[in-house]
C-alpha atoms as a PDB file:
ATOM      1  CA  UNK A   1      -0.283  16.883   5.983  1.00  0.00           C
ATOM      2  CA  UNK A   2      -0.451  16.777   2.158  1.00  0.00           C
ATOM      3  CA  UNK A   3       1.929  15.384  -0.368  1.00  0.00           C
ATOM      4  CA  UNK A   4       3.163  17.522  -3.817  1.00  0.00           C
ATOM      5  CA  UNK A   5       5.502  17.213  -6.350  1.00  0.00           C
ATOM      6  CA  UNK A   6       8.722  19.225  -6.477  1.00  0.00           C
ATOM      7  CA  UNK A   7      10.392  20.449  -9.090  1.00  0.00           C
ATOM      8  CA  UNK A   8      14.205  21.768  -9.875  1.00  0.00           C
ATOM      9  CA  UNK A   9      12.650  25.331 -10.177  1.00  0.00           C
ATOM     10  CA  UNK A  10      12.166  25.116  -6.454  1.00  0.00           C
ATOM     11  CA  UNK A  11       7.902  25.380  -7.392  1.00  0.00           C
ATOM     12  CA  UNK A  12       5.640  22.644  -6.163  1.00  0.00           C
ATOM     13  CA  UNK A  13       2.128  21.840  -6.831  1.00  0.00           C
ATOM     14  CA  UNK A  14      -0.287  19.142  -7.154  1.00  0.00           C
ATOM     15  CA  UNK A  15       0.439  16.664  -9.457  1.00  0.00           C
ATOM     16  CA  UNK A  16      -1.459  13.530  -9.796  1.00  0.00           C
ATOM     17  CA  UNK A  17      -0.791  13.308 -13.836  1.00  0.00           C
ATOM     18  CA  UNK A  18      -3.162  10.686 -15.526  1.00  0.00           C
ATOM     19  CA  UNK A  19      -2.902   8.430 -12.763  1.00  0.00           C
ATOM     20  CA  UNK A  20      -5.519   6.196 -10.978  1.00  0.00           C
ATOM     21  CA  UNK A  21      -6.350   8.624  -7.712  1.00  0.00           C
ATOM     22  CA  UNK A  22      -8.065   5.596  -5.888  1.00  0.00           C
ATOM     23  CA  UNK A  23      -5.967   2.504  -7.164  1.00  0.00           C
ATOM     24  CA  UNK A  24      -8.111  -0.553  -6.739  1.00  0.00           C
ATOM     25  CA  UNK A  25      -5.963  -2.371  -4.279  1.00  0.00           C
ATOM     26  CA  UNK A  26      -5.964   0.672  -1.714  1.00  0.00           C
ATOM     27  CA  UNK A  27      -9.396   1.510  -2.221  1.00  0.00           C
ATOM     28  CA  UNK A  28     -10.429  -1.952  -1.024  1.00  0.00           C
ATOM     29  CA  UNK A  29      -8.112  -1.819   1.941  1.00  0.00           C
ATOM     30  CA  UNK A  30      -9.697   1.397   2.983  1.00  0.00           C
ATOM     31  CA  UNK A  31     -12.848  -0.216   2.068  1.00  0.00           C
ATOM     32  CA  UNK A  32     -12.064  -3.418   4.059  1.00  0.00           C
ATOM     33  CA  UNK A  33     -10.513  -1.428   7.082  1.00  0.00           C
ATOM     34  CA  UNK A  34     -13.145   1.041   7.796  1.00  0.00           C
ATOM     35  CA  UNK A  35     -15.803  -1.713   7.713  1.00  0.00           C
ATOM     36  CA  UNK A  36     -14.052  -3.728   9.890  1.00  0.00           C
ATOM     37  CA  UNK A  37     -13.961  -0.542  12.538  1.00  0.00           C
ATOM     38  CA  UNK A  38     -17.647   0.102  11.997  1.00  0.00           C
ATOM     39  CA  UNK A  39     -18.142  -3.741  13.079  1.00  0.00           C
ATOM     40  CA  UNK A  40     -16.107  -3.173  15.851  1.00  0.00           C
ATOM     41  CA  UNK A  41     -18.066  -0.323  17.297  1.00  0.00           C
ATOM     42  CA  UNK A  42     -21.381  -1.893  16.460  1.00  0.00           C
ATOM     43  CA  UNK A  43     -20.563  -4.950  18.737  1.00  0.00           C
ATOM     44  CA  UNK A  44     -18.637  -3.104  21.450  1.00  0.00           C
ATOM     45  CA  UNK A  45     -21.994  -1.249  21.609  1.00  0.00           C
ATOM     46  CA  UNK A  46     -23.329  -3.795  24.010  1.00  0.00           C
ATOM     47  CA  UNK A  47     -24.119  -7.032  21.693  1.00  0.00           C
ATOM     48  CA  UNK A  48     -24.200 -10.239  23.723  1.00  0.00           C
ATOM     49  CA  UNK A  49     -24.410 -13.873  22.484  1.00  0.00           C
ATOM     50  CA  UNK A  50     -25.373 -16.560  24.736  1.00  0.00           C
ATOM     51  CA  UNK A  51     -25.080 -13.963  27.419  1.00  0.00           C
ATOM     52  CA  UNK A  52     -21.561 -13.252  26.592  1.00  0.00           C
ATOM     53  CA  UNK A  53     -20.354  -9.812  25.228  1.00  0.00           C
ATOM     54  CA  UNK A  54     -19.870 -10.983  21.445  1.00  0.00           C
ATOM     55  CA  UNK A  55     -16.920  -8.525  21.675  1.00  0.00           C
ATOM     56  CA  UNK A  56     -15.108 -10.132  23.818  1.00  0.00           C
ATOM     57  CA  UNK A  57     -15.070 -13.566  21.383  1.00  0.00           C
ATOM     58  CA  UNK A  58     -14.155 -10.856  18.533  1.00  0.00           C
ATOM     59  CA  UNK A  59     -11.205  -9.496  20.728  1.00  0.00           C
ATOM     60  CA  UNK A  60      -9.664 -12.879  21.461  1.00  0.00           C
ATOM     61  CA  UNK A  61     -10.026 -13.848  17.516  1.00  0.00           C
ATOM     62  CA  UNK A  62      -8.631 -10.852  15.869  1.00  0.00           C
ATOM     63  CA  UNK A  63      -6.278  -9.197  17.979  1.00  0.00           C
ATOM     64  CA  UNK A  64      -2.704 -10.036  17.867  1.00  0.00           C
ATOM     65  CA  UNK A  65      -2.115 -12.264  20.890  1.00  0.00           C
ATOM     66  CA  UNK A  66       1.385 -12.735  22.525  1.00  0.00           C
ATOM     67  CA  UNK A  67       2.627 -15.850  21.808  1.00  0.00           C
ATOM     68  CA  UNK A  68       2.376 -18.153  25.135  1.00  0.00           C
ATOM     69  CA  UNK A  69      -1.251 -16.186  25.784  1.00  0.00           C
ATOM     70  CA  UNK A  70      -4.285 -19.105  25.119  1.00  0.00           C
ATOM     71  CA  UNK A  71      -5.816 -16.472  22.662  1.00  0.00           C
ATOM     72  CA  UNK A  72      -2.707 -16.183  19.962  1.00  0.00           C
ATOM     73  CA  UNK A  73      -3.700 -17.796  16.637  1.00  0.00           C
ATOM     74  CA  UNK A  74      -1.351 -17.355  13.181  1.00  0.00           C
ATOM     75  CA  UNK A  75      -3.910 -15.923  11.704  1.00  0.00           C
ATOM     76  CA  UNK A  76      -4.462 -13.203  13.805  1.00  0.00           C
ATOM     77  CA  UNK A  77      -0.934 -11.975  12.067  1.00  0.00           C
ATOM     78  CA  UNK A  78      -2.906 -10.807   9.304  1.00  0.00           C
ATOM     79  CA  UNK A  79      -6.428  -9.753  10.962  1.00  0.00           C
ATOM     80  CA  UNK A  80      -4.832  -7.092  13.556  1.00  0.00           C
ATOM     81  CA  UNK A  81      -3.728  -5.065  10.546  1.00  0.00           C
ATOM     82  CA  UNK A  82      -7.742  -4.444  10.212  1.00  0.00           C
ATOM     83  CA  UNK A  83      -8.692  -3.360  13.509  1.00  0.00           C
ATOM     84  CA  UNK A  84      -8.453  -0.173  15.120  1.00  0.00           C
ATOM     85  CA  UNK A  85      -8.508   1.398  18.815  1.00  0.00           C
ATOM     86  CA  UNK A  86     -10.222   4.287  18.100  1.00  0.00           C
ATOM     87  CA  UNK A  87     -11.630   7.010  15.294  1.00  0.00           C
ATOM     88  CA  UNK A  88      -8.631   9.145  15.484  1.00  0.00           C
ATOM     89  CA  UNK A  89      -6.139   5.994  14.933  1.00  0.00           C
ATOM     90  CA  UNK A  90      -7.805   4.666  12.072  1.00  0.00           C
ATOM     91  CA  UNK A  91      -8.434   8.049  10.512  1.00  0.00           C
ATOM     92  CA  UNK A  92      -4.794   8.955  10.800  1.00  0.00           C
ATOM     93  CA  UNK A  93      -3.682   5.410   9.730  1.00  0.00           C
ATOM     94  CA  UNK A  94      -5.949   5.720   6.512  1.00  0.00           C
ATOM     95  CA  UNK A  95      -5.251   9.208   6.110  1.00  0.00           C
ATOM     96  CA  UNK A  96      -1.301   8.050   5.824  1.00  0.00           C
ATOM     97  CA  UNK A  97      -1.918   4.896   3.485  1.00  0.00           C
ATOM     98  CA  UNK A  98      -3.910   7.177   0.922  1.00  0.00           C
ATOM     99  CA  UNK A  99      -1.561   9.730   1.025  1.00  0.00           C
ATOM    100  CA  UNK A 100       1.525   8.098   0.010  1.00  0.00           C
ATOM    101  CA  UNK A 101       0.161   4.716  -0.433  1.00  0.00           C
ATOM    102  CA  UNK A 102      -1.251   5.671  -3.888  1.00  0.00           C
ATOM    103  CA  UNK A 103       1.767   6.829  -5.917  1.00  0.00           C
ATOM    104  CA  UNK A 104       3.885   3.813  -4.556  1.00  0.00           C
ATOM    105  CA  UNK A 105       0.527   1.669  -6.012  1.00  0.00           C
ATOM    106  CA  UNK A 106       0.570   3.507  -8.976  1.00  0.00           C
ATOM    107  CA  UNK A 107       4.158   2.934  -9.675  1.00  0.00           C
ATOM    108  CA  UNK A 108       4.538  -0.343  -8.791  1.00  0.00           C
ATOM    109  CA  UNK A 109       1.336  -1.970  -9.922  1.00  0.00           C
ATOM    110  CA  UNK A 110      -1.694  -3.295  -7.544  1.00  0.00           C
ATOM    111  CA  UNK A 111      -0.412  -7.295  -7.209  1.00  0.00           C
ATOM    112  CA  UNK A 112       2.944  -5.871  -6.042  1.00  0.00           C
ATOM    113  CA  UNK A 113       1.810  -2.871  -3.824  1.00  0.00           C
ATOM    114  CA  UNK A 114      -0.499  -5.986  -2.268  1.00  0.00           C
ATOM    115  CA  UNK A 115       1.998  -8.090  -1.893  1.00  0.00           C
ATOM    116  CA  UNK A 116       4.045  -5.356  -0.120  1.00  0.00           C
ATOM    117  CA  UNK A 117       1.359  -4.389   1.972  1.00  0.00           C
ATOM    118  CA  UNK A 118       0.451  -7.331   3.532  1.00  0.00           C
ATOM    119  CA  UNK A 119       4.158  -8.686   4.008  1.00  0.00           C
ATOM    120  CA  UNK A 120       5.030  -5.394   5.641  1.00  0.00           C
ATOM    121  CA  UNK A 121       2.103  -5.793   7.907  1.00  0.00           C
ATOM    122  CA  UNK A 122       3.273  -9.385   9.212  1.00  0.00           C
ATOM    123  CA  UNK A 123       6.671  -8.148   9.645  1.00  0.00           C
ATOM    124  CA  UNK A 124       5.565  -5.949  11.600  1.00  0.00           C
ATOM    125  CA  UNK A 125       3.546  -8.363  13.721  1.00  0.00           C
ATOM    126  CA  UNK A 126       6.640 -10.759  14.048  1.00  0.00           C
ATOM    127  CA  UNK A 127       8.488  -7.730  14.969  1.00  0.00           C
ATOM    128  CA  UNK A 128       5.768  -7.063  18.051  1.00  0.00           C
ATOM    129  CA  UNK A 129       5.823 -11.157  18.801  1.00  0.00           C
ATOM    130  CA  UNK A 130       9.353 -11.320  19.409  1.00  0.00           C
ATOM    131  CA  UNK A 131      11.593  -8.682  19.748  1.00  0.00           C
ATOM    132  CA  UNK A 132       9.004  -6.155  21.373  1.00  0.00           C
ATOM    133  CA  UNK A 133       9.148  -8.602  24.005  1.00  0.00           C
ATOM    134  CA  UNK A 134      12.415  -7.407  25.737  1.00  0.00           C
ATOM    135  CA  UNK A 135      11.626  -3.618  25.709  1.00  0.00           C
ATOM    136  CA  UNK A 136       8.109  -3.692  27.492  1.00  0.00           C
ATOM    137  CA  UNK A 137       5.326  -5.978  28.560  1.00  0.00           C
ATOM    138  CA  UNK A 138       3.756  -7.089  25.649  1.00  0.00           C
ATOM    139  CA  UNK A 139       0.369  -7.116  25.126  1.00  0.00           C
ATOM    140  CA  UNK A 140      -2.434  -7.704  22.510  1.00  0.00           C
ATOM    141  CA  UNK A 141      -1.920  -5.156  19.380  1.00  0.00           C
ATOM    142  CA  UNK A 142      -4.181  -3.770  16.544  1.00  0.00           C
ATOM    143  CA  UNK A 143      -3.569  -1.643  13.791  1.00  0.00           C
ATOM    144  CA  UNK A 144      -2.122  -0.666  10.437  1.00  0.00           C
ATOM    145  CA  UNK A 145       0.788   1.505  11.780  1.00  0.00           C
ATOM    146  CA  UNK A 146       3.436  -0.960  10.889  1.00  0.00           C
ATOM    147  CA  UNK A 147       2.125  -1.326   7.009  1.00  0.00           C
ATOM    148  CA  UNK A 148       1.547   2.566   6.706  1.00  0.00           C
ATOM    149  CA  UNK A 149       5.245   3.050   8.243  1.00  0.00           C
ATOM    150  CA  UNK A 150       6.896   0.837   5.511  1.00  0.00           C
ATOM    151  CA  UNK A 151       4.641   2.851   3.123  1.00  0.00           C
ATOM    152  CA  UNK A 152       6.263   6.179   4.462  1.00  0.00           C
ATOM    153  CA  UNK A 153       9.525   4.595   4.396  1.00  0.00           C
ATOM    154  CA  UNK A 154       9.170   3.445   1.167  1.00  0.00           C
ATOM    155  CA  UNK A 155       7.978   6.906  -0.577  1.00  0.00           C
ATOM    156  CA  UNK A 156      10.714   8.283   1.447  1.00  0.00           C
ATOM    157  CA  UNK A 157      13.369   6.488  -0.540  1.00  0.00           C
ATOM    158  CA  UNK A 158      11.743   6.708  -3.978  1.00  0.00           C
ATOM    159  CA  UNK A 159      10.775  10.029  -3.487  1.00  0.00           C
ATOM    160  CA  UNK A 160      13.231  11.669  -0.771  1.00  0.00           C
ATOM    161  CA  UNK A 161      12.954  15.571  -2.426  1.00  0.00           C
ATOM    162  CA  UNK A 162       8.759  15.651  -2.641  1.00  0.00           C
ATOM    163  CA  UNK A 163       7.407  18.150  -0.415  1.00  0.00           C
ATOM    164  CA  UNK A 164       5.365  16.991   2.299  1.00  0.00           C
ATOM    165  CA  UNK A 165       2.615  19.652   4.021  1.00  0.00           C
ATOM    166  CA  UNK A 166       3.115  19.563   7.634  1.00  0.00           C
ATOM    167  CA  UNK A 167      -0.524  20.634   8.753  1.00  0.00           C
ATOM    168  CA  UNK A 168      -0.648  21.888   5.430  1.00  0.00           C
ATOM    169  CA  UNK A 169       1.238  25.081   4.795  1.00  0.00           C
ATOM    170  CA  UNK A 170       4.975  23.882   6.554  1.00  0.00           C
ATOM    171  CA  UNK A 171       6.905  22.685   3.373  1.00  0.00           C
ATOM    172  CA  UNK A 172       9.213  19.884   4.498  1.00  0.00           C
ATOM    173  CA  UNK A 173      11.036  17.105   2.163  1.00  0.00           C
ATOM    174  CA  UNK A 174       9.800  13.861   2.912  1.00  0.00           C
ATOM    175  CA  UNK A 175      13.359  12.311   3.598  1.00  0.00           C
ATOM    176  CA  UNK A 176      13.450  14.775   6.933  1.00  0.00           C
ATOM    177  CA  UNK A 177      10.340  14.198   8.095  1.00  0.00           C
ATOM    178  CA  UNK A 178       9.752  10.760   7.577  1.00  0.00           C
ATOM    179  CA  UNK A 179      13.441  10.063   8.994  1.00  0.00           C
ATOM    180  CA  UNK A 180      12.265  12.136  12.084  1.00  0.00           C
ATOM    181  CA  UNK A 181       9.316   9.668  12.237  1.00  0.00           C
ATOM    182  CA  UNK A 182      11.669   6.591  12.595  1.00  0.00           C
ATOM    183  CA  UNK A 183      14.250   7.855  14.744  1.00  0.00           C
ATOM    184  CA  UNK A 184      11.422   8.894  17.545  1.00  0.00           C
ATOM    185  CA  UNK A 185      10.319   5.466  16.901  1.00  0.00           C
ATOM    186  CA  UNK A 186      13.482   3.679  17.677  1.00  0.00           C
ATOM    187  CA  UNK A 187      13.993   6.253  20.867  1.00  0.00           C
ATOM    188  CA  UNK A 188      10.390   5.077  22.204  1.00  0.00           C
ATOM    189  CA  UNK A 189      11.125   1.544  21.022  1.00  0.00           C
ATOM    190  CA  UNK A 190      14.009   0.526  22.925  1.00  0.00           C
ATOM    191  CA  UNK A 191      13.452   3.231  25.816  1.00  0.00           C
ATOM    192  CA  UNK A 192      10.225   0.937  27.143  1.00  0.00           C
ATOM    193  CA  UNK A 193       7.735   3.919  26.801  1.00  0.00           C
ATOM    194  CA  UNK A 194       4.637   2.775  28.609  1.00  0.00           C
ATOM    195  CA  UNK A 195       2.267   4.737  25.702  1.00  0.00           C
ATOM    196  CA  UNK A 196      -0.004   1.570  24.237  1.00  0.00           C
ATOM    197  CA  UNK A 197       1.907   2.255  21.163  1.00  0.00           C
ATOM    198  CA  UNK A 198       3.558  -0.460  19.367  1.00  0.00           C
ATOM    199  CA  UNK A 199       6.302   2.000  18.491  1.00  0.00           C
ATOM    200  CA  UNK A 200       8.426  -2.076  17.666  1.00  0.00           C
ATOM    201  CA  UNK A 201       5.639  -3.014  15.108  1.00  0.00           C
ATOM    202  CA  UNK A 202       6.406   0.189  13.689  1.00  0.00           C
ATOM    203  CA  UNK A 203      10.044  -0.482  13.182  1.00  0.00           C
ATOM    204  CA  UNK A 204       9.429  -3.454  12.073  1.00  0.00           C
ATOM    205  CA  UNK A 205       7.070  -2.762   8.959  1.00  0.00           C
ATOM    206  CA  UNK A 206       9.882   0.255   8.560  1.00  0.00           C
ATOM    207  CA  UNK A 207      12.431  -2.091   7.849  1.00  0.00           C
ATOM    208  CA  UNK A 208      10.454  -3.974   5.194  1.00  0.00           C
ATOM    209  CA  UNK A 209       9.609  -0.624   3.438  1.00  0.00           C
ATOM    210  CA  UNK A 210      13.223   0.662   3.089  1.00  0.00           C
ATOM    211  CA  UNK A 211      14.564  -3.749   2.095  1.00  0.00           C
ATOM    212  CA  UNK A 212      11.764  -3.362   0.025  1.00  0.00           C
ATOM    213  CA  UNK A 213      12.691  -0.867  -2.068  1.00  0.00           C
ATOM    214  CA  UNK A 214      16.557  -1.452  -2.397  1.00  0.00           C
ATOM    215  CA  UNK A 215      15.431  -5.093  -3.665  1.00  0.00           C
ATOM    216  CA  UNK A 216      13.085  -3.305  -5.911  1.00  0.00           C
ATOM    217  CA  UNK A 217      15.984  -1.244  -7.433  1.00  0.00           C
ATOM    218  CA  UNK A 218      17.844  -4.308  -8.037  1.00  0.00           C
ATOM    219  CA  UNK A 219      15.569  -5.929  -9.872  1.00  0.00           C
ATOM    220  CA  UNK A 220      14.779  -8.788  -7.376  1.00  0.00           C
ATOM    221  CA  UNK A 221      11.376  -7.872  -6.872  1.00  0.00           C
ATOM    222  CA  UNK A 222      10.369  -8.355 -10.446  1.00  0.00           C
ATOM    223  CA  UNK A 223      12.260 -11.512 -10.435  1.00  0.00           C
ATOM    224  CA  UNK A 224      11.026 -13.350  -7.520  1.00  0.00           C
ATOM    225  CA  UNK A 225       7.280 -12.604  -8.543  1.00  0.00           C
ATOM    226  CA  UNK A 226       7.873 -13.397 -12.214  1.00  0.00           C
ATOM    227  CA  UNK A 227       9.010 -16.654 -10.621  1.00  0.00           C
ATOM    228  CA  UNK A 228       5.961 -16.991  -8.852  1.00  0.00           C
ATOM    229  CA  UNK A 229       3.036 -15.885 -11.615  1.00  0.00           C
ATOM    230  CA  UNK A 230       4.886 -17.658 -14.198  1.00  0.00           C
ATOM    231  CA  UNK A 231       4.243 -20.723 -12.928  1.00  0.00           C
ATOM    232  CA  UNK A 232       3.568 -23.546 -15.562  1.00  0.00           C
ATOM    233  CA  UNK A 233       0.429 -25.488 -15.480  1.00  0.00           C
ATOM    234  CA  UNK A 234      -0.420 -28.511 -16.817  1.00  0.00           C
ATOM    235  CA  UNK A 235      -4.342 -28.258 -18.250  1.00  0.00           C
ATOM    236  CA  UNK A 236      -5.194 -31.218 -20.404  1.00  0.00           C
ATOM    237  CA  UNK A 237      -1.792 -32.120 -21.165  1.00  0.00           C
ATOM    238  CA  UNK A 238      -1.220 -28.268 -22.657  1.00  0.00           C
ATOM    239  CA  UNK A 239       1.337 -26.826 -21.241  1.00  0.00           C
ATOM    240  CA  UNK A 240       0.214 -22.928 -20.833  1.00  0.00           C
ATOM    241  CA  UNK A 241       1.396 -20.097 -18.860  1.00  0.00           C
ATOM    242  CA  UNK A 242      -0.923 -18.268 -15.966  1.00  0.00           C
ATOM    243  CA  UNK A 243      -0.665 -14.706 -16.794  1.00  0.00           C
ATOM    244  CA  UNK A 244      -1.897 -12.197 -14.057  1.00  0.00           C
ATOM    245  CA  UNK A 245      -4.935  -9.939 -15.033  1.00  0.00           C
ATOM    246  CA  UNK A 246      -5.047  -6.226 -15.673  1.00  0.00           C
ATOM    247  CA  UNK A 247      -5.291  -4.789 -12.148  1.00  0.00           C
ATOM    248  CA  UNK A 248      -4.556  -1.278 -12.028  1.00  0.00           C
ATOM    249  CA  UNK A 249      -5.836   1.652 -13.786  1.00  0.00           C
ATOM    250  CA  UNK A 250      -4.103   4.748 -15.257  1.00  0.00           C
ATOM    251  CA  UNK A 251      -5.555   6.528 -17.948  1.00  0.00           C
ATOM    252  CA  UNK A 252      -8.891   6.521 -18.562  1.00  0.00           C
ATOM    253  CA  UNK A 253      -9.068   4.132 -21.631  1.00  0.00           C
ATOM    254  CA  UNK A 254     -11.776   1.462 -22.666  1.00  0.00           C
ATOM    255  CA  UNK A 255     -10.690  -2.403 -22.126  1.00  0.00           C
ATOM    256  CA  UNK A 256      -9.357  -4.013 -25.688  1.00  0.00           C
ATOM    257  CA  UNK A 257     -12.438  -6.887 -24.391  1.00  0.00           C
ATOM    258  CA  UNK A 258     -15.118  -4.093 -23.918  1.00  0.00           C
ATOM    259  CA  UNK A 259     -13.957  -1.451 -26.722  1.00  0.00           C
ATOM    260  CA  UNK A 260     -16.178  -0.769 -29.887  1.00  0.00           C
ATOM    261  CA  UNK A 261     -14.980  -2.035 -33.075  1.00  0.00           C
ATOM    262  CA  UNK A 262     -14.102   1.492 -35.502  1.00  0.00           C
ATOM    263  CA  UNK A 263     -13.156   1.603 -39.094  1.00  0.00           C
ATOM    264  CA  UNK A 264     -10.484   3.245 -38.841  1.00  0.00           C
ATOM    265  CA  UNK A 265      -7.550   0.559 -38.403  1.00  0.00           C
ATOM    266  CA  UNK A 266      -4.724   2.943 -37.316  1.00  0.00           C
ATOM    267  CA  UNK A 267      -6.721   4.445 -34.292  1.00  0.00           C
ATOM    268  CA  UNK A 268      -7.533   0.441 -32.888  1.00  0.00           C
ATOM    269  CA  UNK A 269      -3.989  -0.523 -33.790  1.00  0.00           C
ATOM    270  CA  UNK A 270      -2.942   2.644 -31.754  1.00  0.00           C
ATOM    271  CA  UNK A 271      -5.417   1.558 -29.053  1.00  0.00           C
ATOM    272  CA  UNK A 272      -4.275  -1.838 -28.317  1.00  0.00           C
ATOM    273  CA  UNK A 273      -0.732  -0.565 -28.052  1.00  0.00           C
ATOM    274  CA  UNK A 274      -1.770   1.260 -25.416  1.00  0.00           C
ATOM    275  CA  UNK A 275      -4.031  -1.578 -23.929  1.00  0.00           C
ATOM    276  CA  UNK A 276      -0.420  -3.595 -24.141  1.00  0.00           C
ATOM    277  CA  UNK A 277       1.157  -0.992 -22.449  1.00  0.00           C
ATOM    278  CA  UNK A 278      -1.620  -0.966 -19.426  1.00  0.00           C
ATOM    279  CA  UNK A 279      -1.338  -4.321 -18.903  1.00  0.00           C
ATOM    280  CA  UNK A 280       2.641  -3.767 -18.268  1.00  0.00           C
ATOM    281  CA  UNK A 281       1.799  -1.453 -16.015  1.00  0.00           C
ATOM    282  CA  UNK A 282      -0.498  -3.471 -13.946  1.00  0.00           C
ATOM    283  CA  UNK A 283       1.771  -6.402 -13.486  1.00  0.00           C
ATOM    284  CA  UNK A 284       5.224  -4.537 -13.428  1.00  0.00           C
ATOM    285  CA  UNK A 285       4.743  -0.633 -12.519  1.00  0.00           C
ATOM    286  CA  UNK A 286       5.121   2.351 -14.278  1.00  0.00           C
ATOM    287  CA  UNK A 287       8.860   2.509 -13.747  1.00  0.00           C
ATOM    288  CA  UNK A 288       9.076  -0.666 -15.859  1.00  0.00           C
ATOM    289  CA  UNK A 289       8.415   1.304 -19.232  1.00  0.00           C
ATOM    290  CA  UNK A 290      10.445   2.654 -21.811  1.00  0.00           C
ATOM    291  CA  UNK A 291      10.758   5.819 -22.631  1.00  0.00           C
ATOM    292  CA  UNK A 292       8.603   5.774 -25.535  1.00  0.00           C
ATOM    293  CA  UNK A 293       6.006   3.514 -23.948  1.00  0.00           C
ATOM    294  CA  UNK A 294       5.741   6.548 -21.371  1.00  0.00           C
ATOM    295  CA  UNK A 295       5.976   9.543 -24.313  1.00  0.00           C
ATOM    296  CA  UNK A 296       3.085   7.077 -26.350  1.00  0.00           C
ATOM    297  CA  UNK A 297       0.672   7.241 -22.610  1.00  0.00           C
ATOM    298  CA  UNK A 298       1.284  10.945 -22.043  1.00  0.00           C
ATOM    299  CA  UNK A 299       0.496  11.454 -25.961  1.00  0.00           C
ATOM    300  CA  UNK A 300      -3.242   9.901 -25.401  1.00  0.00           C
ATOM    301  CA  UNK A 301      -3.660  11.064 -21.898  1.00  0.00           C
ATOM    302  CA  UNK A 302      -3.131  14.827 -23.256  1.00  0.00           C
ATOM    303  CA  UNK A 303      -5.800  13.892 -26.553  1.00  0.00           C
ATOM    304  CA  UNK A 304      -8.214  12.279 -23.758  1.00  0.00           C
ATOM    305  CA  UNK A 305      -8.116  15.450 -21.259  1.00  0.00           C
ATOM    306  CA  UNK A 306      -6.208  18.590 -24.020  1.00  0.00           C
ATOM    307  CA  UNK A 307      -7.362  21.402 -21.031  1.00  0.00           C
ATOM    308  CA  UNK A 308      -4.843  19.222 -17.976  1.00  0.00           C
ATOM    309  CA  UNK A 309      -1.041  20.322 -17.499  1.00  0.00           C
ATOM    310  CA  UNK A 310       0.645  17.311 -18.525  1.00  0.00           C
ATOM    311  CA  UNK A 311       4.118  18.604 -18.096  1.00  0.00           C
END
């Protein structure tokens, strides 16, 4: 399955524009996520401590317990989201995130693609606690289906006309088939299928995705974490503000901190505008510029790379 751009002309292609294609906050979940498979296999390969299997201790640590079960620990909320049954469920899972993870980071920003990550994930683990519960016997749980199905979900609704690649060469809008994902999840959900999937956790981390998003329209989003990173500290009896650091990305552009002095003062006046506009980027998304802020990014991008289609 691949992910394009569509257009009113009816064409599509790839389109990627001058946009981070590994944004730092799902690189390192990638990152984090296959290394926490590879230690999985290494100590289900046999590795004993004490004469215990060590992945047995690992198991009862990481999974996500039932609540009532000796093994269930809060943090184990956030851990599960790392851990994978097999090769073919982590590759599909990471496969998904990439996909349509990295538009909705690019968009957004990297502290609030995190944030909606990791909130969608514990959803989704509440969801599986409590409420999968009365449709089957629950069980311990693993995985990063129900952040990956807000992430759907959530490029879904921003993006409901892009044309997704069913095993790529079927054209299909993502508003069909994603909304064909979620309504075979509910049927499995409350029908009790007994398929080891936790088709709940799912729904759950759904939900999130599509709240997500309508709050994001509103403005709340911006609101409630301006709240939060604008907090005012105290340091020597200074008031100052904490302002959150550049985190994402877009255009291949030298740091103001790192960049050469010129002689030339319109091209460095020019170049911390566009440092100014990065930095708006990384803490409020791309949708958060102006117009002209956009027309003065696409301006450098096509001087920086003059052979790419910008249009």
């Amino acid at each position: 399955m691949s992910a394009y751009r569509s257009y009113n002309s009816g064409g599509y292609r790839p389109q990627f524009g001058g946009f981070s294609f590994f944004p730092p906050v799902l690189k390192n979940i990638i990152f984090i996520t296959v290394g926490a498979y590879i230690l999985q296999m290494v100590f289900q390969s046999g590795l004993t401590l004490g004469g215990q299997p060590i992945y047995n201790w690992f198991a009862k640590s990481f999974y996500l317990w039932p609540i009532g079960r000796p093994e269930f620990m809060p943090w184990q909320l956030v851990t599960y989201m790392f851990l994978h049954g097999n090769f073919m469920h982590i590759f599909f899972n990471m496969l998904m995130l990439w996909m349509f993870g990295m538009e909705l980071e690019n968009t957004w920003g990297s502290k609030k693609f995190l944030i909606f990550y990791f909130a969608s994930g514990i959803v989704a683990g509440l969801a599986n606690l409590f409420i999968a519960p009365m449709f089957s016997t629950p069980g311990p749980t693993i995985g990063a289906s129900g952040g990956v199905y807000a992430v759907l979900v959530a490029f879904a609704m921003m993006f409901p006309d892009r044309y997704i690649y069913l095993w790529f060469f079927v054209p299909i809008r993502a508003k069909y088939l994603i909304t064909f994902f979620i309504l075979l999840e509910v049927f499995n959900g409350i029908s009790g299928t007994m398929d080891g999937i936790a088709h709940i956790a799912h729904l759950g981390g759904a939900v999130v995705g599509a709240v997500w998003v309508l709050l994001e329209r509103r403005g709340s989003i911006d609101r409630m974490l301006s709240s939060v990173g604008k907090k005012k500290s105290v340091s020597g009896g200074t008031p100052t503000w904490e302002s959150p650091p550049r985190e994402a990305k877009f255009y291949e552009f030298t740091s103001g901190k790192n960049r050469p002095k010129t002689d030339d003062p319109e091209f460095d006046e020019s170049q911390k505008r566009i440092d100014d506009i990065l930095d708006k980027i990384s803490v409020s998304g791309y949708s958060s510029l102006t117009e002209e802020e956009k027309r003065i990014l696409l301006d450098a991008s096509k001087r920086i790379h003059p052979d790419r289609d910008h249009s």
